[in-house]
Protein backbone atom coordinates (compact mmCIF):
# COMPACT_ATOMS: atom_id res chain seq x y z
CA UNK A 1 -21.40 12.73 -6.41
CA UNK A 2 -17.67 13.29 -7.68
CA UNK A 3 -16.20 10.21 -9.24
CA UNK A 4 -12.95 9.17 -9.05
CA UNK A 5 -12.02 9.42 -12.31
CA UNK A 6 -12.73 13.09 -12.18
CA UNK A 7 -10.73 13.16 -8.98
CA UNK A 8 -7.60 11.65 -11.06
CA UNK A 9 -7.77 13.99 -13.95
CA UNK A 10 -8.50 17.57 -11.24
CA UNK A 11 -5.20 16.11 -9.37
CA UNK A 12 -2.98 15.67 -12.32
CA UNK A 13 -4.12 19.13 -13.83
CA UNK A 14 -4.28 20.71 -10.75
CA UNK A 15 -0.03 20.46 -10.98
CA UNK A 16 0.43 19.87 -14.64
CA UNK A 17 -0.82 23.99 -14.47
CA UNK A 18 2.07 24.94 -11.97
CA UNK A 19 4.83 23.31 -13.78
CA UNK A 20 4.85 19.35 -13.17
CA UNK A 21 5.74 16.96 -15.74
CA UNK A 22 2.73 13.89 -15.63
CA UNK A 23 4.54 10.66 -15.51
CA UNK A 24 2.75 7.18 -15.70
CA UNK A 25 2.55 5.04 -12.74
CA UNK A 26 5.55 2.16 -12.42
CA UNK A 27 4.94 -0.97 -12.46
CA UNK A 28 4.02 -2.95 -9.21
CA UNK A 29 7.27 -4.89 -9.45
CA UNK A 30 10.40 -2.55 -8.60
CA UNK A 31 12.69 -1.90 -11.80
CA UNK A 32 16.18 -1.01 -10.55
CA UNK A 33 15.60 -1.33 -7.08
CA UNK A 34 16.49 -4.52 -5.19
CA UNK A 35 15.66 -2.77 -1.59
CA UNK A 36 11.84 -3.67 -2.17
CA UNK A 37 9.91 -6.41 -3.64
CA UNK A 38 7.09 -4.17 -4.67
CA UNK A 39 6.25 -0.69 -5.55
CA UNK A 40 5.39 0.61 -1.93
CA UNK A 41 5.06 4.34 -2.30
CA UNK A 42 5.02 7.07 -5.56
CA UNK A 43 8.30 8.26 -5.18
CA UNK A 44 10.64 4.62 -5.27
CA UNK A 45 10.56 5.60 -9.30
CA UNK A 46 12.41 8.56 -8.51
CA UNK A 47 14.80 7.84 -5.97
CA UNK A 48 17.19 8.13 -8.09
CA UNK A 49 16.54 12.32 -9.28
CA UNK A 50 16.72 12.81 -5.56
CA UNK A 51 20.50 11.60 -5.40
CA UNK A 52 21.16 13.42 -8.42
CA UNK A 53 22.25 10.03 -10.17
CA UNK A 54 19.75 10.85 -13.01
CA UNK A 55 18.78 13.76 -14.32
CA UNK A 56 15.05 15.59 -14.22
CA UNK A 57 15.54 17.91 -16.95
CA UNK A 58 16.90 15.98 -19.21
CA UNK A 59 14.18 12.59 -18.99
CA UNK A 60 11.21 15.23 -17.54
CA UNK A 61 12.36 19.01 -19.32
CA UNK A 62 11.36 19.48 -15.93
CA UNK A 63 12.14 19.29 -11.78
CA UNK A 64 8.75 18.64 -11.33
CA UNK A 65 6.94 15.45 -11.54
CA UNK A 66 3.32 14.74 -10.35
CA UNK A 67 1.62 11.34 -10.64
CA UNK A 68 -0.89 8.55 -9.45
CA UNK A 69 0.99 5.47 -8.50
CA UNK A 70 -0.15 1.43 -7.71
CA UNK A 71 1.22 0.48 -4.10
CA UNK A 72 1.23 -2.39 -2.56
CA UNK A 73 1.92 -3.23 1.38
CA UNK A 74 1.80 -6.43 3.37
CA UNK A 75 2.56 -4.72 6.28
CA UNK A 76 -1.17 -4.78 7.34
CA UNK A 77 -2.36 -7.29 5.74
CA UNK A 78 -3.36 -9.29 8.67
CA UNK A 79 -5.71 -6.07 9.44
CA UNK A 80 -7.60 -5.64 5.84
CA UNK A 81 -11.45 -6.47 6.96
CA UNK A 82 -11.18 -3.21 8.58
CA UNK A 83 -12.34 -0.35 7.69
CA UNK A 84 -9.74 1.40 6.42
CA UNK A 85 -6.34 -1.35 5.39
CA UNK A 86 -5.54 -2.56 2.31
CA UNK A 87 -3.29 -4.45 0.48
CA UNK A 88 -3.23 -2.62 -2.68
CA UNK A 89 -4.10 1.12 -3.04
CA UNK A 90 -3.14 4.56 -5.25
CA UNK A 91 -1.00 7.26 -4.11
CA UNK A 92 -1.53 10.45 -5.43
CA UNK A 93 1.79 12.29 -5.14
CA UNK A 94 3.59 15.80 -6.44
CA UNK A 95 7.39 15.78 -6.51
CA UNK A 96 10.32 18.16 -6.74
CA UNK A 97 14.09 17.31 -7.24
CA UNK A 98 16.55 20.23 -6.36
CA UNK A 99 17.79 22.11 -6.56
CA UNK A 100 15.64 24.58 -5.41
CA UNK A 101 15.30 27.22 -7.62
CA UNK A 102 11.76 28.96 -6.59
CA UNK A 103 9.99 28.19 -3.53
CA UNK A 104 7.30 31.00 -4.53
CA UNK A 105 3.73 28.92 -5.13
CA UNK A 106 2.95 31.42 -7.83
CA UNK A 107 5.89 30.44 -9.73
CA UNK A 108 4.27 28.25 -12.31
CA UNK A 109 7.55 27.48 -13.83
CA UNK A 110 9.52 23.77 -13.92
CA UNK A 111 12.54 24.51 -11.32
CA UNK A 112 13.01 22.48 -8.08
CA UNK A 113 11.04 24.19 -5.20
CA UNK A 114 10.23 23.04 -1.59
CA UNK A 115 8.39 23.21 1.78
CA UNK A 116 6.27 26.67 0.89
CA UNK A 117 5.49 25.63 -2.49
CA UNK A 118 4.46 22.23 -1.32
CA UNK A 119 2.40 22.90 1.54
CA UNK A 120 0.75 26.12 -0.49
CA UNK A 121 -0.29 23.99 -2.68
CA UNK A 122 -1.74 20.99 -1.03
CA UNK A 123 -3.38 23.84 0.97
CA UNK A 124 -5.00 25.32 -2.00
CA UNK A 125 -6.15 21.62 -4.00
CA UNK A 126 -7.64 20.41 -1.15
CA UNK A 127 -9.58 23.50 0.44
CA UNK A 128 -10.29 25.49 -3.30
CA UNK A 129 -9.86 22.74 -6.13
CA UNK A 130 -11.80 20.60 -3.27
CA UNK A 131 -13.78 22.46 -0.70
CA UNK A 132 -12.62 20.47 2.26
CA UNK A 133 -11.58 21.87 5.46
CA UNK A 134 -8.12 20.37 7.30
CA UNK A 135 -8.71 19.79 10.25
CA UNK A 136 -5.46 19.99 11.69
CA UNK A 137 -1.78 19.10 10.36
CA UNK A 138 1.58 17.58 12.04
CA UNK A 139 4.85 18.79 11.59
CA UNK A 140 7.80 16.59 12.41
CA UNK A 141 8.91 18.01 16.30
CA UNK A 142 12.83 17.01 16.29
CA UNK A 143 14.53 14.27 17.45
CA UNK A 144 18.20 12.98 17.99
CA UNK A 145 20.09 14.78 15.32
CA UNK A 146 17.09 16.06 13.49
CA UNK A 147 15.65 19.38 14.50
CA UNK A 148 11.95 20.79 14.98
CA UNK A 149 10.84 21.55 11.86
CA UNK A 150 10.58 25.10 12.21
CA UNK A 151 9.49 26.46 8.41
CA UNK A 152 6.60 24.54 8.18
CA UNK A 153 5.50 25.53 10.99
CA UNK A 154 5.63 28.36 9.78
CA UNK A 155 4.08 28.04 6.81
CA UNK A 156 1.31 26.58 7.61
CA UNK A 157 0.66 29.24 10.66
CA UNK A 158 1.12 31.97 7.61
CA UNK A 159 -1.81 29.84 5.76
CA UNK A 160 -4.11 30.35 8.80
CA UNK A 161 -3.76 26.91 10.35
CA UNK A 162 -3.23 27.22 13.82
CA UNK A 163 -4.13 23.13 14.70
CA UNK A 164 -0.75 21.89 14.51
CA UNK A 165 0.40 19.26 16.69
CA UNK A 166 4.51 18.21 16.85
CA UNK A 167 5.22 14.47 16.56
CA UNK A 168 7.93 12.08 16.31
CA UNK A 169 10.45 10.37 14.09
CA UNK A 170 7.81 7.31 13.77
CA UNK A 171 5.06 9.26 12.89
CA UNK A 172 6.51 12.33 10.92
CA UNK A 173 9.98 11.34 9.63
CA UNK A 174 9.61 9.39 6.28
CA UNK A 175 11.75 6.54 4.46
CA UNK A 176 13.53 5.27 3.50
CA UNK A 177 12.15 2.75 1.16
CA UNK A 178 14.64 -0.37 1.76
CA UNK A 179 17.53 -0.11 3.74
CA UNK A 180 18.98 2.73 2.40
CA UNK A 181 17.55 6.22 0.68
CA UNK A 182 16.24 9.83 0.14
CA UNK A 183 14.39 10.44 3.53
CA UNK A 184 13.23 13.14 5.68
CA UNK A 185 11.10 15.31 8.19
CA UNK A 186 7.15 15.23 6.57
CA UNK A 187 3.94 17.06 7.65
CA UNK A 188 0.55 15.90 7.34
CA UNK A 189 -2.67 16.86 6.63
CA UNK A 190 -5.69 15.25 8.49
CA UNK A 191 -9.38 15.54 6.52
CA UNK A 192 -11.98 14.45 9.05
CA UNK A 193 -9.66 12.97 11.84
CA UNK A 194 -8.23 10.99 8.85
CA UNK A 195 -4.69 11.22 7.52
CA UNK A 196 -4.75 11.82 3.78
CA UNK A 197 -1.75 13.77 2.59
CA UNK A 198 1.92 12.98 3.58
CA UNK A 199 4.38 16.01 2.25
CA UNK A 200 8.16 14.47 2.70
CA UNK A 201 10.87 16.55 2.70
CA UNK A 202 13.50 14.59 1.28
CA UNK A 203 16.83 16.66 3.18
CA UNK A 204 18.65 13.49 3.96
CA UNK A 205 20.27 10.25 3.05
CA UNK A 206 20.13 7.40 5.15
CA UNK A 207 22.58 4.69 4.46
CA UNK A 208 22.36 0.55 5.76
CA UNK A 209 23.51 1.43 8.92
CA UNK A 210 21.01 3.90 9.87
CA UNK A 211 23.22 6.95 9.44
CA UNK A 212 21.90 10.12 8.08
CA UNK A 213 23.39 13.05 5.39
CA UNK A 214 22.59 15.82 4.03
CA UNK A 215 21.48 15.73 0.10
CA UNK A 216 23.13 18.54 -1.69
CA UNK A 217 19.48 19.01 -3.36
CA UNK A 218 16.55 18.66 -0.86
CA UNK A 219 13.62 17.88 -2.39
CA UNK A 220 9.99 16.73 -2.02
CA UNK A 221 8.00 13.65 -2.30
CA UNK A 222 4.08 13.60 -1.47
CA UNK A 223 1.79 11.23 -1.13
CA UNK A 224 -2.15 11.18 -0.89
CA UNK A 225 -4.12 8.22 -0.29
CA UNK A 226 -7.02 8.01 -3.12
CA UNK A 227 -8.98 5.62 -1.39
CA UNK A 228 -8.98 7.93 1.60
CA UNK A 229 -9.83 11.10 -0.21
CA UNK A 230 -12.48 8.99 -2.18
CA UNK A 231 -14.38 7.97 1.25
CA UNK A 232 -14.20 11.96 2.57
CA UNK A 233 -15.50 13.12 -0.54
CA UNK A 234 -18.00 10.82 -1.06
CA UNK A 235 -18.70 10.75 2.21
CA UNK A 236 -18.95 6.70 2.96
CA UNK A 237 -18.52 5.41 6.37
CA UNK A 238 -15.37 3.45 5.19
CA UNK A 239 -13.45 3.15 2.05
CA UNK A 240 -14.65 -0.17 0.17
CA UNK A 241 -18.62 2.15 0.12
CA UNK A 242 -16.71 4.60 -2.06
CA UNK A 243 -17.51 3.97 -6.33
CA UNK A 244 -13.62 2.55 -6.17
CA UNK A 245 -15.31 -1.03 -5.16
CA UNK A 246 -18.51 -0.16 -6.47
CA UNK A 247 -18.70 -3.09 -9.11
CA UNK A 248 -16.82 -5.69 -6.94
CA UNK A 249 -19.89 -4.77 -3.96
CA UNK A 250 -22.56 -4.75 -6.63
CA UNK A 251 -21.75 -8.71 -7.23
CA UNK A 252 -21.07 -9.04 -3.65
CA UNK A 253 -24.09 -7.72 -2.50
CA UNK A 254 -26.26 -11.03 -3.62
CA UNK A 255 -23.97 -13.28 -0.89
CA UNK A 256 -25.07 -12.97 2.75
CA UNK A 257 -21.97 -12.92 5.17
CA UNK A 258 -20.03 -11.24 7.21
CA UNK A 259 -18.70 -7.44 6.32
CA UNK A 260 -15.04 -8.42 7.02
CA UNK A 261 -14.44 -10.90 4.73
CA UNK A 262 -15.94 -9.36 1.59
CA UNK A 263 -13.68 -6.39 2.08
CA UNK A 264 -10.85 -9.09 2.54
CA UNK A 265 -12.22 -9.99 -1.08
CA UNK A 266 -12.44 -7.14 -2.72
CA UNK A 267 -9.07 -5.92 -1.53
CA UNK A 268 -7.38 -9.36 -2.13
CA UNK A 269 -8.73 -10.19 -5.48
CA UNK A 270 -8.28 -6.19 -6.98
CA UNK A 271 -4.45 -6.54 -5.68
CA UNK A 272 -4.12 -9.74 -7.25
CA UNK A 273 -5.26 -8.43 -10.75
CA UNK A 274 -3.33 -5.83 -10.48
CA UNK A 275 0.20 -7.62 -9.73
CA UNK A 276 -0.97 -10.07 -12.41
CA UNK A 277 -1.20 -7.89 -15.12
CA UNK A 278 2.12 -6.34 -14.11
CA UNK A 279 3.89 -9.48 -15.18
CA UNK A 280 4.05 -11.53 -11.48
CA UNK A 281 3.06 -15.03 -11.17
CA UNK A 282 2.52 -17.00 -7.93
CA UNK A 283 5.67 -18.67 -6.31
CA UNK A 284 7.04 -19.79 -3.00
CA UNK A 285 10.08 -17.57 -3.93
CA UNK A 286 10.05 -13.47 -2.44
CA UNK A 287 7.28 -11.61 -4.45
CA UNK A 288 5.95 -14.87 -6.11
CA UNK A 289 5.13 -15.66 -2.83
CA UNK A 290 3.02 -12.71 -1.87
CA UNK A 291 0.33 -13.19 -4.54
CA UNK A 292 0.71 -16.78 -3.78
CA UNK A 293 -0.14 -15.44 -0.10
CA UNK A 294 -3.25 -13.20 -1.13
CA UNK A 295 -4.78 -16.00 -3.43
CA UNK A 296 -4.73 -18.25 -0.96
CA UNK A 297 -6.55 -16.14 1.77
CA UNK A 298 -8.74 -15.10 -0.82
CA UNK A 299 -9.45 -18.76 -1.94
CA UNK A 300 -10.92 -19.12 1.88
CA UNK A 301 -13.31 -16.43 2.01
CA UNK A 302 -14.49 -17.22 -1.50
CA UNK A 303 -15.46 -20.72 -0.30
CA UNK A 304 -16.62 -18.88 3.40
CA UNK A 305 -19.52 -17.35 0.93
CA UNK A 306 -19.90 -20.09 -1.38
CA UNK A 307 -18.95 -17.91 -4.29
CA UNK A 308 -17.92 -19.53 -6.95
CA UNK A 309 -15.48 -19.60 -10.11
CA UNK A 310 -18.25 -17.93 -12.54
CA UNK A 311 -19.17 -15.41 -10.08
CA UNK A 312 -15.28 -14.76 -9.50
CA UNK A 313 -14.87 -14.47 -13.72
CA UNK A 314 -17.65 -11.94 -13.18
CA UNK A 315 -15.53 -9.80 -10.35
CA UNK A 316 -12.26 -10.12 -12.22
CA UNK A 317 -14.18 -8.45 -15.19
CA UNK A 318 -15.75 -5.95 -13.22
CA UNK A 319 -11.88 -4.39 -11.61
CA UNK A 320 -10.86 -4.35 -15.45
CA UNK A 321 -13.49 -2.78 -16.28
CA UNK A 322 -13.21 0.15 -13.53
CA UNK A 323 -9.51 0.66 -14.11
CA UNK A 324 -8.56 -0.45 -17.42
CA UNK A 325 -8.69 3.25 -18.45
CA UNK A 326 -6.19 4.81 -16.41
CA UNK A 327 -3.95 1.51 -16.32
CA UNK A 328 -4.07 0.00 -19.75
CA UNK A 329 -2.01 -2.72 -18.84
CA UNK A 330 -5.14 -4.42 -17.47
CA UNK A 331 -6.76 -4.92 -20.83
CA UNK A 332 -5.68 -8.67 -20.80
CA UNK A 333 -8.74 -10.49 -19.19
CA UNK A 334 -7.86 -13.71 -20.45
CA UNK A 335 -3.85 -14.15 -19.01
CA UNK A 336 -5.10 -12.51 -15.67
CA UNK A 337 -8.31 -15.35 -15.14
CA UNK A 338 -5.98 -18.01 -16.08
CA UNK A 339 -3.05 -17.27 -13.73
CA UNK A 340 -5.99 -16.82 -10.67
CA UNK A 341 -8.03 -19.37 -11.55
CA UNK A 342 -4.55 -22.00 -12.12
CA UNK A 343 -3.49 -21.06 -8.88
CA UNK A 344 -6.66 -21.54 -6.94
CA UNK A 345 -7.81 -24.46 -8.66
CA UNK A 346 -4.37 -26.10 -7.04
CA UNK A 347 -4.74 -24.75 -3.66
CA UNK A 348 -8.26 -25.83 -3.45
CA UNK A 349 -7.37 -29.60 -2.88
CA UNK A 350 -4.62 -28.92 -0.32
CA UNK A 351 -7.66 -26.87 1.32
CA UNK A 352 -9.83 -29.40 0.92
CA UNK A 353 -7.69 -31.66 2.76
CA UNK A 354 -6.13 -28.83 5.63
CA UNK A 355 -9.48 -27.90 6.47
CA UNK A 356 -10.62 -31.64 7.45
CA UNK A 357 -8.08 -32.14 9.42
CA UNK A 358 -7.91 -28.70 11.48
CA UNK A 359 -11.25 -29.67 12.13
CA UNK A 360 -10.64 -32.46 13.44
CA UNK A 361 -7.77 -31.56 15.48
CA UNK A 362 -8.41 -28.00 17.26
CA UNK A 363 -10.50 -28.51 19.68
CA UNK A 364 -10.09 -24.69 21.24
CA UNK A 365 -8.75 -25.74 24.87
CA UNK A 366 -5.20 -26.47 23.32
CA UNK A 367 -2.24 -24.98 25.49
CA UNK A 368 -0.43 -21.44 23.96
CA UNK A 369 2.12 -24.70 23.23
CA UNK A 370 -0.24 -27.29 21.84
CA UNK A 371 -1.63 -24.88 19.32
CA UNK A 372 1.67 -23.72 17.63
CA UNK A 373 2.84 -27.30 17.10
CA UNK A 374 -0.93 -28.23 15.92
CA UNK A 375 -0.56 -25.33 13.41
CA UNK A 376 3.32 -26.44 12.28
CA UNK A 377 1.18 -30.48 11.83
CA UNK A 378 -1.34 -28.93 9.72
CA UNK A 379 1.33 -27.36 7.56
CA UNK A 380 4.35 -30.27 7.37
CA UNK A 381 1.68 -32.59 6.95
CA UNK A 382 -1.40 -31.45 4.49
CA UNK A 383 0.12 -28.08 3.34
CA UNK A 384 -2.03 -26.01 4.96
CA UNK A 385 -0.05 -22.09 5.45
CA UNK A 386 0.35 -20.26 8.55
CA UNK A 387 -1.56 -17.69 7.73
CA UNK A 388 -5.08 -19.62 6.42
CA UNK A 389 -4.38 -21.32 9.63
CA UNK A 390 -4.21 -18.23 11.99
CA UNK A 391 -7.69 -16.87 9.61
CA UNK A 392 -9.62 -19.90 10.57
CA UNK A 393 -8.59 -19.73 14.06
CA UNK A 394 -9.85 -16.26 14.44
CA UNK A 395 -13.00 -17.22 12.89
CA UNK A 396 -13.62 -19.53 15.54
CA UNK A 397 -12.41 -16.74 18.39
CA UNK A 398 -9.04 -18.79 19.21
CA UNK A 399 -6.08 -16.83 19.84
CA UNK A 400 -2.82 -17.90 17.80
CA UNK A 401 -0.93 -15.71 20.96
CA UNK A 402 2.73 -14.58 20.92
CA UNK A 403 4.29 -17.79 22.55
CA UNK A 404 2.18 -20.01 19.85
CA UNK A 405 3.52 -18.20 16.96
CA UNK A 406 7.11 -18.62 18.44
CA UNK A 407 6.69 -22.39 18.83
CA UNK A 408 5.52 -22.77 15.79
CA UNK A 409 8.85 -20.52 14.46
CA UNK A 410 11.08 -23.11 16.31
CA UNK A 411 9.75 -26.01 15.07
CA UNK A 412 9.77 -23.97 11.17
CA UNK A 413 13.07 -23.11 11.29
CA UNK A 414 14.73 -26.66 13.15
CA UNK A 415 12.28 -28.55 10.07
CA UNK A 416 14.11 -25.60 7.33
CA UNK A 417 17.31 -26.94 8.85
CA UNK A 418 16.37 -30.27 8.66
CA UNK A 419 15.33 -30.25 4.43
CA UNK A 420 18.12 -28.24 3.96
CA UNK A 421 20.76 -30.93 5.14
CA UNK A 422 19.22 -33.65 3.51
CA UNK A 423 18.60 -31.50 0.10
CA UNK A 424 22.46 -31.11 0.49
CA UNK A 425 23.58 -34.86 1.10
């Protein structure tokens, strides 16, 4: 079976050979970019080579960049259990900042190039370097004041794929990341009725108001989920069977309990290490907050499983271990234990406390109205967030519905208002 530190090294070869410059991965937290709290995608490093306010050649010697990048999204965090979400994942990504200046495949050289190039290529790693077979891909079918986009369909009918289905802005028009950015029309590649490989075509710039220009150098930005290419190659049912969790699963393995929350662990507790060693510390403040957030969710299923702090030393060893390679910046056991086991050891009273009381309190036969102002009690009162609220309600099958959540907003935000004036006299 193919490991996927082999895949790394094939990948970055694969486009060192045609011309790419290999450039580290940035760091989780955003350097020069206040639109985003974290590193969301491979190309937010770059944004700036699309808009021609830096310059390729001269940091790169080349208009071609390929590398593996840390990500991290909250946007589905309330759906990591499943079978395929996480909070933190790699993106495998080639890039190209115009302008073009040879969009032949077989030119091996370092100039800007775009859609042929691009999809030729992800066309030949996947189904040569690879041996996997695309199912079918998506090409961006116009909208508004964006057209069909015509040349890759094209392109990829010249390749010999025929499955190509058009699709809209919200599934095939990409970015920008923040309000404002390099965007444009993508196409994707689907492996197994799975979406793996994004190819942007950065051809615009979207401002904060929504409005769209042309770049005077398209360019291209792709991204390929590892974890996703990891569970087609290795052929698990989902991603946390592939050898990317392998040591976390090994430990996890000896704890009977439900599927759902030991994926919520694994995922949780590798995105935490990871954030940790790139310098971020819990908080109630912006980022801060969203390790703060993780922790505390993974605090719960810990105790859910009865797993405690030496087994947890144990699984913070094992993710170093597994990635310390590629990322070096995880070689620092000792700072990244301390910061997770400060912050849980604080929590665990407050959770202590919160979970008494919501036991004591939800009954199940509450009103849509009853529940959000029972949730908003358990946190003015004993601390207890939102969120590890909402998780032990859907343990128990209860649904925190639309209406509760916007009670429980009211009552947040007149309580905000309320601190606020007295903090101010």
């Amino acid at each position: 079976m193919i490991k996927s530190e082999e895949i790394r090294e094939l990948f970055l070869n694969f486009f060192k050979k045609r011309g790419h410059t290999i450039v580290n991965s940035s760091s989780l937290i955003p350097v020069d970019d206040p639109s985003v709290l974290l590193t969301t995608a491979g190309m937010q490093q770059f944004k700036k080579y699309y808009t021609r306010e830096k310059d390729p050649l001269k940091d790169f010697g080349s208009q071609r960049t390929a590398s593996i990048q840390k990500c991290f999204r909250t946007t589905d965090i309330d759906e990591v259990g499943d079978e395929r979400h996480l909070t933190f994942f790699e993106m495998l990504g080639n890039f190209s900042f115009g302008p073009i200046i040879n969009d032949d495949p077989l030119d091996f050289g370092n100039g800007g190039y775009f859609k042929k190039a691009a999809i030729y290529w992800a066309h030949e790693f996947l189904t040569k370097e690879l041996g996997l077979k695309i199912d079918y891909t998506t090409i961006f079918g116009g909208e508004k004041n964006v057209p069909l986009d015509e040349d890759s369909l094209k392109i990829w009918q010249e390749i010999g794929i025929n499955k190509i289905e058009k699709r809209g802005r919200e599934d095939n028009f990409w970015g920008p990341t923040g309000d404002e950015g390099p965007c444009g029309p993508t196409t994707e590649i689907y492996l197994e009725g799975i979406e793996v490989w994004n190819l942007v075509f950065n051809e615009y710039y979207q401002d904060k108001n929504g409005n769209l220009k042309k770049l005077e150098f398209p360019g291209v930005d792709t991204g390929m989920g590892f974890e996703r290419l990891m569970k087609i190659l290795q052929k698990t049912e989902t991603i946390f069977e592939t050898d990317l969790f392998e040591p976390l699963r090994e430990i996890l393995d000896n704890f009977s309990g439900e599927i759902r929350r030991k994926r919520i662990i694994m995922d949780h507790l590798r995105g935490s290490v990871f954030l940790i060693a790139d310098g971020l510390f819990p908080s109630n403040l912006e980022r801060g907050y969203i390790l703060r957030r993780i922790l505390r969710r993974l605090l719960l299923h810990l105790r859910f499983l009865e797993i405690n702090f030496d087994v947890l030393e144990k699984m913070i060893k094992a993710i170093i271990e597994k990635y310390k390679a590629f990322y070096p910046e995880l070689n620092n056991f000792e700072k990244i234990k301390k910061v997770i086991f400060d912050e849980l050891q604080v929590f665990n009273e407050t959770l202590n406390k919160g979970l008494r009381e919501f036991n004591k309190i939800i009954k199940g036969n509450e009103s849509e109205e009853a529940l959000g102002e029972k949730v908003f009690y358990l946190y003015t009162s004993y601390g207890l967030p939102v969120e590890i609220s909402k998780e032990l309600l859907r343990e128990q099958e209860i649904n925190f519905s639309q209406k509760a959540e916007e009670v429980f907003k009211q009552l947040f935000e007149k309580h905000r208002l309320i601190s606020k004036k007295e903090e101010n006299g």
